[in-house]
N, C-alpha and C. Protein backbone atom coordinates (compact mmCIF):
# COMPACT_ATOMS: atom_id res chain seq x y z
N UNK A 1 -43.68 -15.44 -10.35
CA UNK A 1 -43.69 -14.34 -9.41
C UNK A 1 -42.63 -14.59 -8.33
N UNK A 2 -41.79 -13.80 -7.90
CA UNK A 2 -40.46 -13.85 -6.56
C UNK A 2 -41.53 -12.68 -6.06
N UNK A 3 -41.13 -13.24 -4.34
CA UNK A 3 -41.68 -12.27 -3.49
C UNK A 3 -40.67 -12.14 -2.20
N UNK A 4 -41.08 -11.55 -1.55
CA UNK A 4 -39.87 -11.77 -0.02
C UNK A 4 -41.25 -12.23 0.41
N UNK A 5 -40.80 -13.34 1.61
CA UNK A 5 -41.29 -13.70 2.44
C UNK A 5 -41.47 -13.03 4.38
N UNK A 6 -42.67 -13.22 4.36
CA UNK A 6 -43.32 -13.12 5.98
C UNK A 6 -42.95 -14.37 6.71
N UNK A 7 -43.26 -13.71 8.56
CA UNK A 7 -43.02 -15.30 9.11
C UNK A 7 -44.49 -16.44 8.65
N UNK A 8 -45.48 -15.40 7.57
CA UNK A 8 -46.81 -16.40 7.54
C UNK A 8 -46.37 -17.40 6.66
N UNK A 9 -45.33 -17.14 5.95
CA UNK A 9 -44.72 -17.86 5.40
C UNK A 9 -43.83 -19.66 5.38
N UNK A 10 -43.39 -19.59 6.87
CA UNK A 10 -42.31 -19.98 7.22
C UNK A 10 -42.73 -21.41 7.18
N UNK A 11 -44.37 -21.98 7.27
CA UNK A 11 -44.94 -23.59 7.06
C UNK A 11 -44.16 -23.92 5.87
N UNK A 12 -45.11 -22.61 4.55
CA UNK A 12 -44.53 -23.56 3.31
C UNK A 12 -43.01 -23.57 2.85
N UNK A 13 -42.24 -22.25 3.79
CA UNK A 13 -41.16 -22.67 3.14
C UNK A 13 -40.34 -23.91 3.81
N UNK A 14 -40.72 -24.38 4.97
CA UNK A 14 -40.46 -25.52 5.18
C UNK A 14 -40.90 -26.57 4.87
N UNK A 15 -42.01 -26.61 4.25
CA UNK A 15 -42.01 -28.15 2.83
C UNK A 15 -41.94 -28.58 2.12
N UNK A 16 -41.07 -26.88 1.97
CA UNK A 16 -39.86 -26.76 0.65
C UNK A 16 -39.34 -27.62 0.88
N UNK A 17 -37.83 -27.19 1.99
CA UNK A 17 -37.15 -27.53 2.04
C UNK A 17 -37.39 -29.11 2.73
N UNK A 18 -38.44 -29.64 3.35
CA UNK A 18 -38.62 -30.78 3.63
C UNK A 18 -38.39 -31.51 2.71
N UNK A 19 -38.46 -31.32 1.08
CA UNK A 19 -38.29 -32.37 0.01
C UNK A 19 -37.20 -32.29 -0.67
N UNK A 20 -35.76 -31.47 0.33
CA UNK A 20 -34.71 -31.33 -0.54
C UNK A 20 -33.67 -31.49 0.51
N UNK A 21 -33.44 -32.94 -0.17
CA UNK A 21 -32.67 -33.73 1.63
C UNK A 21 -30.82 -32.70 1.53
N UNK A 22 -30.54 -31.75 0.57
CA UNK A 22 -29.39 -31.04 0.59
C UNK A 22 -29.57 -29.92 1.28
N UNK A 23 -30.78 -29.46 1.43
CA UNK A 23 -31.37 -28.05 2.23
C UNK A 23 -30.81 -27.98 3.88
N UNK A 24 -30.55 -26.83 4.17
CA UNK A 24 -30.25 -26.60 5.23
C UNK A 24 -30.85 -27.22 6.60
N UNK A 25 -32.10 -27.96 6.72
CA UNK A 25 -32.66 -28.54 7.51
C UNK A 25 -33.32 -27.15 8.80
N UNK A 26 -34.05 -26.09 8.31
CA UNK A 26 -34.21 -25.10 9.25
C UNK A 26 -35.66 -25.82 9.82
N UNK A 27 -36.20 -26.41 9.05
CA UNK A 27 -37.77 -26.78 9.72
C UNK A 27 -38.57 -25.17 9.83
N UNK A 28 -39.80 -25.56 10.45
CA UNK A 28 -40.67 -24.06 10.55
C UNK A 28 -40.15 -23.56 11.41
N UNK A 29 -40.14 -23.52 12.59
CA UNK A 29 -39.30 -22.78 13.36
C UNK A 29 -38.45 -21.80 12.98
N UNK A 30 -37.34 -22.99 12.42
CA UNK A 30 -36.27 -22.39 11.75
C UNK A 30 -36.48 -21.08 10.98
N UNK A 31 -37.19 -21.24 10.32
CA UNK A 31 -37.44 -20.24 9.26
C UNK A 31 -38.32 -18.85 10.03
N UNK A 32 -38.93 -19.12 11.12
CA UNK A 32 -40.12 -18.04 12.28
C UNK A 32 -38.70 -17.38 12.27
N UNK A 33 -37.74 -17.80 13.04
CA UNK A 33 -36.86 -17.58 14.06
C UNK A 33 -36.12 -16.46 12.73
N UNK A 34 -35.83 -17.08 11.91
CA UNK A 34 -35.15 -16.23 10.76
C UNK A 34 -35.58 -15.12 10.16
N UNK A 35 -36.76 -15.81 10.05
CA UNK A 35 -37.04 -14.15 9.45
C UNK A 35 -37.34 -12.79 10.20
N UNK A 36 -37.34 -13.38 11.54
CA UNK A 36 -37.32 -12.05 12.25
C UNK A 36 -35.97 -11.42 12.45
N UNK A 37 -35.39 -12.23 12.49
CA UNK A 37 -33.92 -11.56 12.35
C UNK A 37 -33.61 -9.97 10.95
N UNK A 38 -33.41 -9.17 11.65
CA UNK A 38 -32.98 -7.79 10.63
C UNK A 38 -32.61 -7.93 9.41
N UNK A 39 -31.52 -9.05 9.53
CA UNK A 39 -30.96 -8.52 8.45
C UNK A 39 -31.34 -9.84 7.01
N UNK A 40 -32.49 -10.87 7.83
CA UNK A 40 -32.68 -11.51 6.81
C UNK A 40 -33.26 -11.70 5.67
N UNK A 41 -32.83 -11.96 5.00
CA UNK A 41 -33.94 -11.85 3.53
C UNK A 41 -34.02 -13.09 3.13
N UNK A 42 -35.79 -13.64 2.94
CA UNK A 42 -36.33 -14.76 1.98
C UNK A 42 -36.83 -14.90 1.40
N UNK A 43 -36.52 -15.19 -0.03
CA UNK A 43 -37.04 -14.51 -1.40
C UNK A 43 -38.16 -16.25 -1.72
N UNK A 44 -39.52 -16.14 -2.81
CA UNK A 44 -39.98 -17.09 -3.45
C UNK A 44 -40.09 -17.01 -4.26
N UNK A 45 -40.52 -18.23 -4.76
CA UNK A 45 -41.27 -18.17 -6.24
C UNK A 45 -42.63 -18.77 -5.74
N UNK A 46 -43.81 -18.43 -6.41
CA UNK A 46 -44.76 -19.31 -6.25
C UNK A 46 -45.87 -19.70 -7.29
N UNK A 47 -46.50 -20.40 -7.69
CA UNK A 47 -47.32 -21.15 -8.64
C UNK A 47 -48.96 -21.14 -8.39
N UNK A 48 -49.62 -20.01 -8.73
CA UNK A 48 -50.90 -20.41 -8.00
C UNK A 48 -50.96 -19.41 -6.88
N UNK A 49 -51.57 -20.89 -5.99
CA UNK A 49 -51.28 -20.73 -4.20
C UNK A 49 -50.02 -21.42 -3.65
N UNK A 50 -49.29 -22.28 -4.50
CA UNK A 50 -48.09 -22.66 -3.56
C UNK A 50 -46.66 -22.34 -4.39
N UNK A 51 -46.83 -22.59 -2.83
CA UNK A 51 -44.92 -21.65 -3.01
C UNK A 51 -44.02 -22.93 -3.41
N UNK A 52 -43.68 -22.52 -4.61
CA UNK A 52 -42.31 -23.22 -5.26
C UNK A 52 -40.74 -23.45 -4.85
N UNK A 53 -40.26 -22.49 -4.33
CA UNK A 53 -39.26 -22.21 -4.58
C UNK A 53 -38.79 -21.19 -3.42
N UNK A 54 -37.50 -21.43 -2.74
CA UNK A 54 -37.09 -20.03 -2.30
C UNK A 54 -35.73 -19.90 -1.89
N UNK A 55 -34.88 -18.65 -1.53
CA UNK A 55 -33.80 -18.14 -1.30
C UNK A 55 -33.50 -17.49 -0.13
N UNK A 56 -32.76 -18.10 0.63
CA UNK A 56 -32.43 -17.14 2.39
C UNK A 56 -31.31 -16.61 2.09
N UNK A 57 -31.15 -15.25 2.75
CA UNK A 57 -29.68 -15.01 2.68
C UNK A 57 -29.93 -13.79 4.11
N UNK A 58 -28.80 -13.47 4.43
CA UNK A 58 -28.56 -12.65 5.73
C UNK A 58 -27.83 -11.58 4.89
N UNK A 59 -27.72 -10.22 4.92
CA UNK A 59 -27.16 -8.87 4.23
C UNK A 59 -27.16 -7.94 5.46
N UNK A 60 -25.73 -7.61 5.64
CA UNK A 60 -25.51 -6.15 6.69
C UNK A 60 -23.91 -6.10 6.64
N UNK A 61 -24.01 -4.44 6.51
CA UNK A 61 -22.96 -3.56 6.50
C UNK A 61 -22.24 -4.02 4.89
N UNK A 62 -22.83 -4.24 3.90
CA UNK A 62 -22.46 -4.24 2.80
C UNK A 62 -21.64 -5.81 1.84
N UNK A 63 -22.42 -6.45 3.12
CA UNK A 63 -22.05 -8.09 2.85
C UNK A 63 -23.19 -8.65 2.80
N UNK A 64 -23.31 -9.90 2.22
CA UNK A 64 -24.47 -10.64 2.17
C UNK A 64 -24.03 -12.45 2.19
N UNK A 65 -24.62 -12.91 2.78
CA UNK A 65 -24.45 -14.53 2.69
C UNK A 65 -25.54 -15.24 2.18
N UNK A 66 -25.38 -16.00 1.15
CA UNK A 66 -26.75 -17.15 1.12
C UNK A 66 -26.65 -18.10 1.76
N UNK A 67 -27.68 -18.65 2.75
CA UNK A 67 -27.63 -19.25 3.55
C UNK A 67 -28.52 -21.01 2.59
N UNK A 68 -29.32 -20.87 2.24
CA UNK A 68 -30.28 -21.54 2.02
C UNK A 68 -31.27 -21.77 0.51
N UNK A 69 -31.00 -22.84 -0.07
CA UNK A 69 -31.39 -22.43 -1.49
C UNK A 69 -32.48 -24.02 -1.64
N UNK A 70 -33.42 -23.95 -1.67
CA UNK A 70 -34.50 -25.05 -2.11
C UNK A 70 -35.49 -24.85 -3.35
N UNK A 71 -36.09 -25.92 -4.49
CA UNK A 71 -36.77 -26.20 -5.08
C UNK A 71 -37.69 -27.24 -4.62
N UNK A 72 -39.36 -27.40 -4.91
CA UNK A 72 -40.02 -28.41 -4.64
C UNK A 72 -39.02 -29.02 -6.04
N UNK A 73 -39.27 -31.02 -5.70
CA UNK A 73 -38.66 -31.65 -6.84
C UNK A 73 -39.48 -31.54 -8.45
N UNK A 74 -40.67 -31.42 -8.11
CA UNK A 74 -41.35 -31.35 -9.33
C UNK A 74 -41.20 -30.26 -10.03
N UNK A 75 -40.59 -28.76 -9.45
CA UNK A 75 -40.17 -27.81 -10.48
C UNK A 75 -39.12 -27.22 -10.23
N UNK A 76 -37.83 -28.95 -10.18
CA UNK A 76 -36.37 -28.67 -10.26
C UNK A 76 -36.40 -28.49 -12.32
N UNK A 77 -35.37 -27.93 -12.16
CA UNK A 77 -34.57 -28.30 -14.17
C UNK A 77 -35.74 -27.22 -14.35
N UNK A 78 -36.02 -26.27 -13.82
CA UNK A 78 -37.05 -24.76 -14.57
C UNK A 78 -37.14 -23.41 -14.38
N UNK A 79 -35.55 -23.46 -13.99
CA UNK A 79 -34.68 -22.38 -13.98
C UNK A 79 -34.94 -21.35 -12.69
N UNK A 80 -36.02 -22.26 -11.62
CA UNK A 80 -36.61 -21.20 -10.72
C UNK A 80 -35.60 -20.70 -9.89
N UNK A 81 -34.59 -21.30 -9.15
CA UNK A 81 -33.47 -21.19 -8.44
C UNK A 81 -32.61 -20.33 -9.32
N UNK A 82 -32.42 -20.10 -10.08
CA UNK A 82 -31.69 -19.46 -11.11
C UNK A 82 -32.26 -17.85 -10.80
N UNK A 83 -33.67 -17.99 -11.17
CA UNK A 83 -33.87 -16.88 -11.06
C UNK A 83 -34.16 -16.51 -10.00
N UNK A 84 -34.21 -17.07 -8.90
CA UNK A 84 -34.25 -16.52 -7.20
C UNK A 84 -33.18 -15.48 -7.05
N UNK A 85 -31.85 -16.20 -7.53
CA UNK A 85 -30.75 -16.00 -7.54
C UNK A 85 -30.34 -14.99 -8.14
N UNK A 86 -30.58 -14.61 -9.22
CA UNK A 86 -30.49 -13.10 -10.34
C UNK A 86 -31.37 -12.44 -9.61
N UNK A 87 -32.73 -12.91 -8.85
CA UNK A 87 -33.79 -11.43 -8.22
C UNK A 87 -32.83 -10.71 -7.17
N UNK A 88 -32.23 -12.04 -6.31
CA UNK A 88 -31.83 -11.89 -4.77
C UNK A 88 -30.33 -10.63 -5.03
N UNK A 89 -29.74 -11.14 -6.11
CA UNK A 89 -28.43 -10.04 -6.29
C UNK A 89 -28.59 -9.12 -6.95
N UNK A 90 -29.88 -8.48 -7.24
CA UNK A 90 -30.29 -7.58 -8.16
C UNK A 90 -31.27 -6.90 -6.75
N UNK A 91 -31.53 -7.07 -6.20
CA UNK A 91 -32.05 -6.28 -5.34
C UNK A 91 -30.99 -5.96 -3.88
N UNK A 92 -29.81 -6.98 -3.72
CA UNK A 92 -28.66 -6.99 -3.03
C UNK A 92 -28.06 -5.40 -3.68
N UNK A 93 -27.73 -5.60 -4.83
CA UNK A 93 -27.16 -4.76 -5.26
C UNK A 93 -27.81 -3.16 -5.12
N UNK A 94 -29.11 -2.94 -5.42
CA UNK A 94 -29.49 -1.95 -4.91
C UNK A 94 -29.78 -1.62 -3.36
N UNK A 95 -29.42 -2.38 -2.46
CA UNK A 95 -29.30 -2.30 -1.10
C UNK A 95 -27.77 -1.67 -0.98
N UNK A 96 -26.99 -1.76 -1.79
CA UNK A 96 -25.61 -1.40 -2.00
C UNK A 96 -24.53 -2.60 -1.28
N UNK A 97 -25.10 -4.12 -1.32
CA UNK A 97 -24.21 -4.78 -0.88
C UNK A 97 -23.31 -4.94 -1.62
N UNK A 98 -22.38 -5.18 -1.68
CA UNK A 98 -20.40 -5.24 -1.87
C UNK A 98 -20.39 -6.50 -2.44
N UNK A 99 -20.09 -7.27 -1.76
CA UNK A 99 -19.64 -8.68 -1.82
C UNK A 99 -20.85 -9.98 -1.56
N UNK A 100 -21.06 -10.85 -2.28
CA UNK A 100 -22.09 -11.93 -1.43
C UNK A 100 -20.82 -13.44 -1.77
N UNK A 101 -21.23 -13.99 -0.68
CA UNK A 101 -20.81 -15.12 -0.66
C UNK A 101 -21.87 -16.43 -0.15
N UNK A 102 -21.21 -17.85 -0.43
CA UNK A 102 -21.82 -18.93 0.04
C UNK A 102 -21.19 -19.52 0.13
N UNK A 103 -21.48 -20.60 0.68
CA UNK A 103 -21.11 -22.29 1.05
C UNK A 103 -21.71 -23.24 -0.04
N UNK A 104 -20.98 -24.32 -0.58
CA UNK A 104 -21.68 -25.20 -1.35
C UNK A 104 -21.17 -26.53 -1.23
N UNK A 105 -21.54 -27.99 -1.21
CA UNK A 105 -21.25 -29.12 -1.09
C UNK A 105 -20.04 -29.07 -2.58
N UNK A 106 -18.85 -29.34 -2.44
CA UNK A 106 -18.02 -29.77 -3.88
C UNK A 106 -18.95 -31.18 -4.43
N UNK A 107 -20.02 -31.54 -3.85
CA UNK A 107 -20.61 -32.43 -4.59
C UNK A 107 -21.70 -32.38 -5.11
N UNK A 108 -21.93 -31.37 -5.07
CA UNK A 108 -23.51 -30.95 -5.43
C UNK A 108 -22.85 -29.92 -6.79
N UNK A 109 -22.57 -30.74 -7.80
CA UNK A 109 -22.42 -29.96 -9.16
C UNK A 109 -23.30 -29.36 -9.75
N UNK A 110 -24.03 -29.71 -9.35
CA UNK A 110 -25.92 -28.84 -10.12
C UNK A 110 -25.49 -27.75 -9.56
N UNK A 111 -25.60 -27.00 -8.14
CA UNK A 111 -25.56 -25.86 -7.80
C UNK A 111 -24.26 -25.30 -7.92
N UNK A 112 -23.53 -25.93 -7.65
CA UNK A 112 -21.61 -24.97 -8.50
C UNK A 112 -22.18 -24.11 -9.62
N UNK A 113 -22.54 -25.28 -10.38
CA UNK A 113 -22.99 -24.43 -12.08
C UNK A 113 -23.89 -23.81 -11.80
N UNK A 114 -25.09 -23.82 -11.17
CA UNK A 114 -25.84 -22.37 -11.07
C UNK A 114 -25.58 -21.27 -10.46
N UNK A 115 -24.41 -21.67 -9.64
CA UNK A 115 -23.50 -20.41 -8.94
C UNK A 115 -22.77 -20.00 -9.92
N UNK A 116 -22.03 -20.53 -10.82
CA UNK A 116 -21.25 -19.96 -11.96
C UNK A 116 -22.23 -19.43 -12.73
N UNK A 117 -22.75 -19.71 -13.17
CA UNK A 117 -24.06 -19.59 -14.18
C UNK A 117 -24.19 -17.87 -13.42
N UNK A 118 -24.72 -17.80 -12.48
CA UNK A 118 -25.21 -16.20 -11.96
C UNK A 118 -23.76 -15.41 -11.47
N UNK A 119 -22.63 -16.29 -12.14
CA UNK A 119 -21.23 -15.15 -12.24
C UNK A 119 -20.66 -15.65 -10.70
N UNK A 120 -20.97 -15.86 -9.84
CA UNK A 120 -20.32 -16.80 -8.48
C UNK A 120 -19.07 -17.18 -8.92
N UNK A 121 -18.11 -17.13 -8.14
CA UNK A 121 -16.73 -17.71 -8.50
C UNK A 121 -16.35 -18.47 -7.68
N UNK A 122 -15.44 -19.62 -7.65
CA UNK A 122 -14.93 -20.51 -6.51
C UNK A 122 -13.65 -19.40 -5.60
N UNK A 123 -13.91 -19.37 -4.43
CA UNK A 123 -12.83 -18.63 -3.68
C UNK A 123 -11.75 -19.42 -2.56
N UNK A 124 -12.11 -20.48 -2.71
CA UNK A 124 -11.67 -21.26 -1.46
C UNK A 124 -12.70 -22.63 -1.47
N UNK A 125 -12.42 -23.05 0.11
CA UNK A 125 -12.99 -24.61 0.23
C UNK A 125 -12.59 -24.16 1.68
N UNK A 126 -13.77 -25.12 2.79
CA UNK A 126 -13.93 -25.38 3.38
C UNK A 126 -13.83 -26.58 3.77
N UNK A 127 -12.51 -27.46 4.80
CA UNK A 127 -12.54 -28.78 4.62
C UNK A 127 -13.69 -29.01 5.96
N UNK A 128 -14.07 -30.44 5.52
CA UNK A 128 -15.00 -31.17 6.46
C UNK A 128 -16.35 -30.44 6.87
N UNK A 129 -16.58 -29.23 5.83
CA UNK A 129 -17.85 -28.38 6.15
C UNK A 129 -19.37 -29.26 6.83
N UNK A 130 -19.47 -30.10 5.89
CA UNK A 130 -21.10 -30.83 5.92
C UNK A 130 -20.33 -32.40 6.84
N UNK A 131 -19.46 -32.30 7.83
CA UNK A 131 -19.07 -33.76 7.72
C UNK A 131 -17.60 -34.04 7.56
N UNK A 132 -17.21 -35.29 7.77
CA UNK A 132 -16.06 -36.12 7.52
C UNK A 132 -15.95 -36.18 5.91
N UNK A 133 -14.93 -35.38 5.44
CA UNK A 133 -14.64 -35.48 3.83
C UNK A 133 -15.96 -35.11 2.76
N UNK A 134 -16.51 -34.14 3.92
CA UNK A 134 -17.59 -33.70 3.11
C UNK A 134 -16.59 -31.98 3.01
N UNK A 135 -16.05 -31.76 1.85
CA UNK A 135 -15.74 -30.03 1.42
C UNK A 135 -16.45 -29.40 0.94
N UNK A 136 -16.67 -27.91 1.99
CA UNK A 136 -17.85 -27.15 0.58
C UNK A 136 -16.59 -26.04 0.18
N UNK A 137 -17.17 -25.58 -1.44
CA UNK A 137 -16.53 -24.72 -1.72
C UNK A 137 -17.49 -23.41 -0.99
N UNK A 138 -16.57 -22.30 -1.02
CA UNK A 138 -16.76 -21.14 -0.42
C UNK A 138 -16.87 -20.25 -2.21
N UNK A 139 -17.99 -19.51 -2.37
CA UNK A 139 -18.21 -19.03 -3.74
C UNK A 139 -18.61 -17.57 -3.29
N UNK A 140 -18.37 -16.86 -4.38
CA UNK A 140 -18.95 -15.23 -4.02
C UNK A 140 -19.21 -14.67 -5.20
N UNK A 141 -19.33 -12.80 -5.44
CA UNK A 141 -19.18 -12.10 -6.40
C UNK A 141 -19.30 -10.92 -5.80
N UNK A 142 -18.53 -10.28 -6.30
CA UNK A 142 -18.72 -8.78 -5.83
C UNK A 142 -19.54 -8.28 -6.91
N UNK A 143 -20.36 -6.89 -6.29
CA UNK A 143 -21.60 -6.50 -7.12
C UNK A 143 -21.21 -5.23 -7.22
């Protein structure tokens, strides 16, 4: 099941991302503070009663950014991020967004390929993004 998320939300999606030391580091807060924001969207997956999985992204005036992409570790390699990712630009797209883009570590090859994988293209690089000789690539797709 993908759902958008509430701020009732915002505990578990931070223990999401508490177990995914590449995650954006928003904490609960982080995530209160976000989702009240207009233009944000945070998509899940969930198992049961707990939430698996989820997708942040910010969308206005026909752009969209992903901000934030986490799996619990026990249901990484099960395509859930994958399909966050096909829900999140499939409902982008009927919002009539244009273009989405992201940020990604050039070292985090798992997610390159699931950005390619959902048609994402490399557009650029960002030097020193995460850090000293840390580059993220800059990825998108127009929809």
């Amino acid at each position: 099941m993908i759902a958008r998320a509430t701020p009732c939300h915002a505990a578990a999606l931070a223990e999401i991302e508490s177990q995914q030391p590449r995650a954006a580091g928003w904490k609960q807060q982080g995530f209160e503070s976000e989702l009240l924001q207009p233009c944000a969207q945070i998509y899940y997956t969930q198992q049961g009663k707990e939430l698996t999985a989820f997708l942040a992204l910010r969308a206005t005036h026909g752009f969209a950014e992903i901000l934030n992409v986490a799996v619990l570790p026990r249901y990484t390699r099960q395509g859930l991020a994958f399909r966050l990712l096909t829900h999140a630009l499939a409902c982008l797209k009927q919002q009539r967004v244009e273009q989405v883009t992201l940020e990604v570590s050039q070292h985090n090859a798992a997610a390159v390929a699931l950005y390619q994988k959902a048609g994402l293209r490399i557009l650029g690089e960002r030097k020193d993004f995460y850090g000293p000789s840390q580059h993220a690539f800059i990825m998108g797709i127009d929809l």
